[in-house]
C-alpha atoms as a PDB file:
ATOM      1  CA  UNK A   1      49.523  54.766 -20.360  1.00  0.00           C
ATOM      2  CA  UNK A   2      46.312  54.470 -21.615  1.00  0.00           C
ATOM      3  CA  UNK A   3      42.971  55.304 -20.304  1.00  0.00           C
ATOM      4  CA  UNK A   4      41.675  51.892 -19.785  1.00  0.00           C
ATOM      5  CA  UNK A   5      45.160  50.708 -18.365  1.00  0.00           C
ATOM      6  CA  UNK A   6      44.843  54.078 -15.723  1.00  0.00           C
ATOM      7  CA  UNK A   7      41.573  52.450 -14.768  1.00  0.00           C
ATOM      8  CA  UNK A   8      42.454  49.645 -14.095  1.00  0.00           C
ATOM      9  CA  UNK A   9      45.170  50.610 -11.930  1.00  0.00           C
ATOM     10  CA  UNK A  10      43.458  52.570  -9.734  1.00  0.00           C
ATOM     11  CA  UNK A  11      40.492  49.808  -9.142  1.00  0.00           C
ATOM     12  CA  UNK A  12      43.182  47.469  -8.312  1.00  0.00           C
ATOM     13  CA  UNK A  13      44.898  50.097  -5.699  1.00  0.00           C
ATOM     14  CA  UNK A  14      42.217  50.946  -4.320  1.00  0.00           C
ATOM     15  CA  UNK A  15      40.638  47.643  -3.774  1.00  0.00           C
ATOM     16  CA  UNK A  16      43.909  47.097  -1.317  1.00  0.00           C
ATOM     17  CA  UNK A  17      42.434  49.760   1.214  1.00  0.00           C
ATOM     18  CA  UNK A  18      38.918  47.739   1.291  1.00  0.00           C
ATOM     19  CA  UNK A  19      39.049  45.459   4.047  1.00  0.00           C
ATOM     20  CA  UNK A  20      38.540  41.936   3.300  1.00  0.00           C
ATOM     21  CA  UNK A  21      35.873  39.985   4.588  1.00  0.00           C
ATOM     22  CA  UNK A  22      35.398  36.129   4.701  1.00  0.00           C
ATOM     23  CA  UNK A  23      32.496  33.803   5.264  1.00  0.00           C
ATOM     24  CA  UNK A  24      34.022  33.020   7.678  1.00  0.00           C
ATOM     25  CA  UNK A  25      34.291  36.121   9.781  1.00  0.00           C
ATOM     26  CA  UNK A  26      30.113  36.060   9.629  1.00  0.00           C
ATOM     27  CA  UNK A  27      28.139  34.008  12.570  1.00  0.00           C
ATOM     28  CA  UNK A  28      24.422  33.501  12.605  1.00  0.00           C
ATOM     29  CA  UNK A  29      24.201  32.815  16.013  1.00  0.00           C
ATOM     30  CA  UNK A  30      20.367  34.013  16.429  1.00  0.00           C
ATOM     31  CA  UNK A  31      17.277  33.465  13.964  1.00  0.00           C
ATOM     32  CA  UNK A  32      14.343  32.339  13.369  1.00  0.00           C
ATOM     33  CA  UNK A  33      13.082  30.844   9.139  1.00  0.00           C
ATOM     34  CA  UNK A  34       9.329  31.515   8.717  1.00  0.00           C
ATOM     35  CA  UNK A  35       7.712  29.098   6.041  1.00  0.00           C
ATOM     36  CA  UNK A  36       4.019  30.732   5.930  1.00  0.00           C
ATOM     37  CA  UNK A  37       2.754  27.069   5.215  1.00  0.00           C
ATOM     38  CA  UNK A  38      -0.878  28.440   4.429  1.00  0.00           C
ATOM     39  CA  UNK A  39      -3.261  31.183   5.656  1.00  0.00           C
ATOM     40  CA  UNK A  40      -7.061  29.200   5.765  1.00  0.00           C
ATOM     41  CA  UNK A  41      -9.918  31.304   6.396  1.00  0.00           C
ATOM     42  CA  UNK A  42      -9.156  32.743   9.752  1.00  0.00           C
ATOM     43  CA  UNK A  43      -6.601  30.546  10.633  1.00  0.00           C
ATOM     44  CA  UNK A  44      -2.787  30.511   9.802  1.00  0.00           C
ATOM     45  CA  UNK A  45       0.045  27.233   9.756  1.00  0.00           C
ATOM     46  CA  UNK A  46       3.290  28.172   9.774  1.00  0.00           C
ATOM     47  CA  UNK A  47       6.933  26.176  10.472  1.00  0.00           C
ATOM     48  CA  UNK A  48       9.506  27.855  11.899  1.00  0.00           C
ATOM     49  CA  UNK A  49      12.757  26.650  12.234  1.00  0.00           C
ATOM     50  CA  UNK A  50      15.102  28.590  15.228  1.00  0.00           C
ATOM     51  CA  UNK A  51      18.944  27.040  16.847  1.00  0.00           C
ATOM     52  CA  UNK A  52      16.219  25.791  19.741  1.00  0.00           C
ATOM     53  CA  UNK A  53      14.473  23.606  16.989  1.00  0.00           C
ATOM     54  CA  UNK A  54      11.586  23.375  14.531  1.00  0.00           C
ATOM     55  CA  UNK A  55       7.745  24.331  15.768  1.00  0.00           C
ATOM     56  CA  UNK A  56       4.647  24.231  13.990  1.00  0.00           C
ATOM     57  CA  UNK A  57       2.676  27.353  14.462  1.00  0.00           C
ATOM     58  CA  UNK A  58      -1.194  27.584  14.656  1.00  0.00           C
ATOM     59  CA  UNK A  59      -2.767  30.909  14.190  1.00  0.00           C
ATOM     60  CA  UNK A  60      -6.309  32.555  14.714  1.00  0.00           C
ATOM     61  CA  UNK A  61      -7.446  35.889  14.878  1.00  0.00           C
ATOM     62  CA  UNK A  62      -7.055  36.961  18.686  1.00  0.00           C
ATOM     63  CA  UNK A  63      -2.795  38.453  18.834  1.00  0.00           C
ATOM     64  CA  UNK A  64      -0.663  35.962  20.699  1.00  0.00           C
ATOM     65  CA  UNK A  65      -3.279  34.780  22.918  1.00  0.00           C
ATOM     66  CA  UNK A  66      -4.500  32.455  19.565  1.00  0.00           C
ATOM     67  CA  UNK A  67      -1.369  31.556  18.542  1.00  0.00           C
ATOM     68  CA  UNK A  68       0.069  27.943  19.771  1.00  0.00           C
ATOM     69  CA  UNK A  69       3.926  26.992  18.879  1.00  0.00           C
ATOM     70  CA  UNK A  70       3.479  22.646  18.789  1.00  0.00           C
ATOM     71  CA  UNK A  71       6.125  20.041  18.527  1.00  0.00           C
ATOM     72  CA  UNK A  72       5.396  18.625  14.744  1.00  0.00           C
ATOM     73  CA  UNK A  73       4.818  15.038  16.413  1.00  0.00           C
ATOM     74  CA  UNK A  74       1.858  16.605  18.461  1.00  0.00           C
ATOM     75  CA  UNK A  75       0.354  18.564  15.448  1.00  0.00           C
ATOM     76  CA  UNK A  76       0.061  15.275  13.979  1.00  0.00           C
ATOM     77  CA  UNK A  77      -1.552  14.357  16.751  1.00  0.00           C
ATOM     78  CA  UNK A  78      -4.108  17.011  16.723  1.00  0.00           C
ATOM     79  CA  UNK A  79      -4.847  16.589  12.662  1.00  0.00           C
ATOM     80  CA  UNK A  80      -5.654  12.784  14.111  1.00  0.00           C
ATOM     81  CA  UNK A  81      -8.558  14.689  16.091  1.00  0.00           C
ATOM     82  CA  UNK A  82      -9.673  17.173  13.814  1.00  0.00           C
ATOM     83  CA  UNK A  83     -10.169  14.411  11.139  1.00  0.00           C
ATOM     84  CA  UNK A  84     -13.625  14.043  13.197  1.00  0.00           C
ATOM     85  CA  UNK A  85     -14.578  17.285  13.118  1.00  0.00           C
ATOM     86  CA  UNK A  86     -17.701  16.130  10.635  1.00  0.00           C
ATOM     87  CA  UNK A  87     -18.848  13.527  12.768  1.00  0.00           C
ATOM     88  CA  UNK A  88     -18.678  16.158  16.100  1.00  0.00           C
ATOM     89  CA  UNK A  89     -20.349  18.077  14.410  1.00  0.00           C
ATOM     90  CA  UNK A  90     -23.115  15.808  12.976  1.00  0.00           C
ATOM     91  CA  UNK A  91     -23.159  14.402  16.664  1.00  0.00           C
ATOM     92  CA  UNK A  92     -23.828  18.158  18.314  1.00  0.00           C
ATOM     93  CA  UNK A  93     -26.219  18.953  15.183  1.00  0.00           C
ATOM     94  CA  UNK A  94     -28.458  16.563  16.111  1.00  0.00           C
ATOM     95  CA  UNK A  95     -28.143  17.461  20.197  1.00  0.00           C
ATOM     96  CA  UNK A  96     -31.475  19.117  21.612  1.00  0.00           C
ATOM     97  CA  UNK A  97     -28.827  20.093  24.876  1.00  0.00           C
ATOM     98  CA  UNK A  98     -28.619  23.867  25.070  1.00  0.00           C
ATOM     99  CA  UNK A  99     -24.779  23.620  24.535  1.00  0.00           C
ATOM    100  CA  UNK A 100     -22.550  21.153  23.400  1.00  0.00           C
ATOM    101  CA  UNK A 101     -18.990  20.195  24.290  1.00  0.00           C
ATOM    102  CA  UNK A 102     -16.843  17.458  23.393  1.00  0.00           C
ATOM    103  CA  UNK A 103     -12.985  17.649  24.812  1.00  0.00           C
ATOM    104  CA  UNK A 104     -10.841  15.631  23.052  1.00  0.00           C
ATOM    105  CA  UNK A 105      -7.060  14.748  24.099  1.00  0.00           C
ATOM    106  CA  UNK A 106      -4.068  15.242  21.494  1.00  0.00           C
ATOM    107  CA  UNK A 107      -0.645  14.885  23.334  1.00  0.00           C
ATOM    108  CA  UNK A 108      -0.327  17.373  25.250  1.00  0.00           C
ATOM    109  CA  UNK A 109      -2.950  19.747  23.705  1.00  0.00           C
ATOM    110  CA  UNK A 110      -6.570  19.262  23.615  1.00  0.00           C
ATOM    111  CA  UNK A 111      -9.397  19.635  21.172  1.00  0.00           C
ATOM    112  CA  UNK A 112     -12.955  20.835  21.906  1.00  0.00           C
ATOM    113  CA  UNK A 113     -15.876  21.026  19.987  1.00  0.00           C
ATOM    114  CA  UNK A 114     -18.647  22.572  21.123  1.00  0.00           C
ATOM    115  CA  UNK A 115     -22.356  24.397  19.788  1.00  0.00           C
ATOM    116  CA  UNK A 116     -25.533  25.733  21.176  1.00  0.00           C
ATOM    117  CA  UNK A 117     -28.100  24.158  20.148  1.00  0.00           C
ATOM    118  CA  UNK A 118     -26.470  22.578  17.046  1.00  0.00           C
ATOM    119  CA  UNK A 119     -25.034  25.875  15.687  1.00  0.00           C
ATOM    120  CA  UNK A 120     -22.368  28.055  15.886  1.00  0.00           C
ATOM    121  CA  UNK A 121     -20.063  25.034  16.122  1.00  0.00           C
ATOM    122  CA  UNK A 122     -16.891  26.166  16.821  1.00  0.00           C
ATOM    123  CA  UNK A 123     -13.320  23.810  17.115  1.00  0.00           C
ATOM    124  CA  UNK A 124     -10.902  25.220  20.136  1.00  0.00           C
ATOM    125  CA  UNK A 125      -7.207  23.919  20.454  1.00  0.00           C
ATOM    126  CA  UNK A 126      -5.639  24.432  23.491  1.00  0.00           C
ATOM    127  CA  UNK A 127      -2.958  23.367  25.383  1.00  0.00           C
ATOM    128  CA  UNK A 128      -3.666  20.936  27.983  1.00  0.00           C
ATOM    129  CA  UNK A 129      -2.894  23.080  31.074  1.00  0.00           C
ATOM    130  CA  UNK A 130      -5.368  25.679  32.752  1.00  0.00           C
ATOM    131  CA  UNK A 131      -4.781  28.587  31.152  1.00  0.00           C
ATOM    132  CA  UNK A 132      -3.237  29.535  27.730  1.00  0.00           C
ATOM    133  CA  UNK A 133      -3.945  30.020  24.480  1.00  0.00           C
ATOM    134  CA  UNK A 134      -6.098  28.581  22.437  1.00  0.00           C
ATOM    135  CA  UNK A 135      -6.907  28.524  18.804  1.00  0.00           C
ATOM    136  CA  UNK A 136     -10.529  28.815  17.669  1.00  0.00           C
ATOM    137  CA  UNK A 137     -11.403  27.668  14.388  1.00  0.00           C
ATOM    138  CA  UNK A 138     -15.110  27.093  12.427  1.00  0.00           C
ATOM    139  CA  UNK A 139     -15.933  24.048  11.159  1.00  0.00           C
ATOM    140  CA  UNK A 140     -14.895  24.307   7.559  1.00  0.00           C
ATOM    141  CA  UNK A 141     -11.184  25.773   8.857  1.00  0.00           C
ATOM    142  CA  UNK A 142     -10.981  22.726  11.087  1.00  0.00           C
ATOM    143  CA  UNK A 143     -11.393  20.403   8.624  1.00  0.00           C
ATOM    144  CA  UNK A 144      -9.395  22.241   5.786  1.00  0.00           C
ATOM    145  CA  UNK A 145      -6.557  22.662   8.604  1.00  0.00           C
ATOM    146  CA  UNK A 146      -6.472  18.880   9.700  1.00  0.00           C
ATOM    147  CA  UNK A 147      -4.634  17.978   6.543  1.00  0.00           C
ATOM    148  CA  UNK A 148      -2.154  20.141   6.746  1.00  0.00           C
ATOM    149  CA  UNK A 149      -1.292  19.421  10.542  1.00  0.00           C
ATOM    150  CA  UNK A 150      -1.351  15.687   9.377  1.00  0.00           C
ATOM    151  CA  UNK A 151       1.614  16.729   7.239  1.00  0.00           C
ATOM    152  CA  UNK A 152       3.409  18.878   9.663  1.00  0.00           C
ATOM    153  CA  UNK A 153       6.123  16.388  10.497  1.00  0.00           C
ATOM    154  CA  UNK A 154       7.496  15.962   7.235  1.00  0.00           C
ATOM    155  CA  UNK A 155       7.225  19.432   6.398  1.00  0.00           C
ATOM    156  CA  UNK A 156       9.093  20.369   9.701  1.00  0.00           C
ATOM    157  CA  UNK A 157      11.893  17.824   8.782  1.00  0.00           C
ATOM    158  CA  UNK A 158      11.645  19.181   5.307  1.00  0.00           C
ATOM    159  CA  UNK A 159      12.372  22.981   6.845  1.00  0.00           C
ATOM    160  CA  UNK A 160      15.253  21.692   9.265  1.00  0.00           C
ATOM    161  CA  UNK A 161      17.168  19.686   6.061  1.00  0.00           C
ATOM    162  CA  UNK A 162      16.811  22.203   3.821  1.00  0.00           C
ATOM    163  CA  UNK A 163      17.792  25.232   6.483  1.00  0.00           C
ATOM    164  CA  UNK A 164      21.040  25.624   7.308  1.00  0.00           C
ATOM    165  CA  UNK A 165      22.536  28.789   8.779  1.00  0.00           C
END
């Protein structure tokens, strides 16, 4: 027998001893698909898609106290808000009040902008109850934000078609 022959023979018997595994015998039963959607200035949009569903996620530096996990139909809400951000902030610019605040509803979040004075404008989202977290963004972020929240829906279905465990 030849040498290429032996080979061959002994892959093949000892390929018998492996033990055979099928898709099929594989479950993902847990997870969680990250799509880092974009990372603007200090703020971060990401989709994740998990078995309980897809969330947009809304970042700013401060750990998981900034950090808000929204329903894609209410991030679309709140890019519907932040798409004023310019005239807020015209509006508080022009204020001689020692601080500003304008609270804005989106769904079930809400949107403030406030200033002293006319500066140090600064855009918080926050969910609608008491206490939580809340995501502070400047003015520029804000703005540069809004249009990607505006798309968050179709992204979100995007993620959940093209996702499947």
């Amino acid at each position: 027998m030849s040498k290429k022959a032996m080979v061959i023979v002994c892959m093949l018997c000892s390929g018998l001893f492996l033990p055979l595994a099928a898709a099929e015998d594989f479950v993902i039963k847990d997870y969680v698909f990250t799509w880092y959607v974009a990372e603007v200035e200090e703020a971060k949009i990401e989709i994740h898609k998990s078995p309980k569903g897809v969330a947009v996620i809304l970042k700013s530096l401060g750990g998981p106290l900034a950090s808000l996990s929204i329903p894609p139909s209410q991030a679309t809400a709140i890019g519907e808000v932040l798409k004023k951000t310019e005239e807020y902030y015209n509006e508080q610019k022009k204020s001689e009040d020692l601080k500003s605040s304008k609270a804005v509803p989106a769904g079930n979040y809400r949107v403030t902008f406030s200033s002293k004075q006319g500066s140090s404008f600064v855009v918080s989202v926050a969910e609608s109850k008491v206490l939580g977290a809340a995501v502070l963004l400047s003015k520029d972020a804000a703005i540069k934000v809004e249009k990607y929240l505006l798309k968050a829906e179709a992204m979100a279905a995007f993620a959940d078609k093209r996702v499947r465990p």
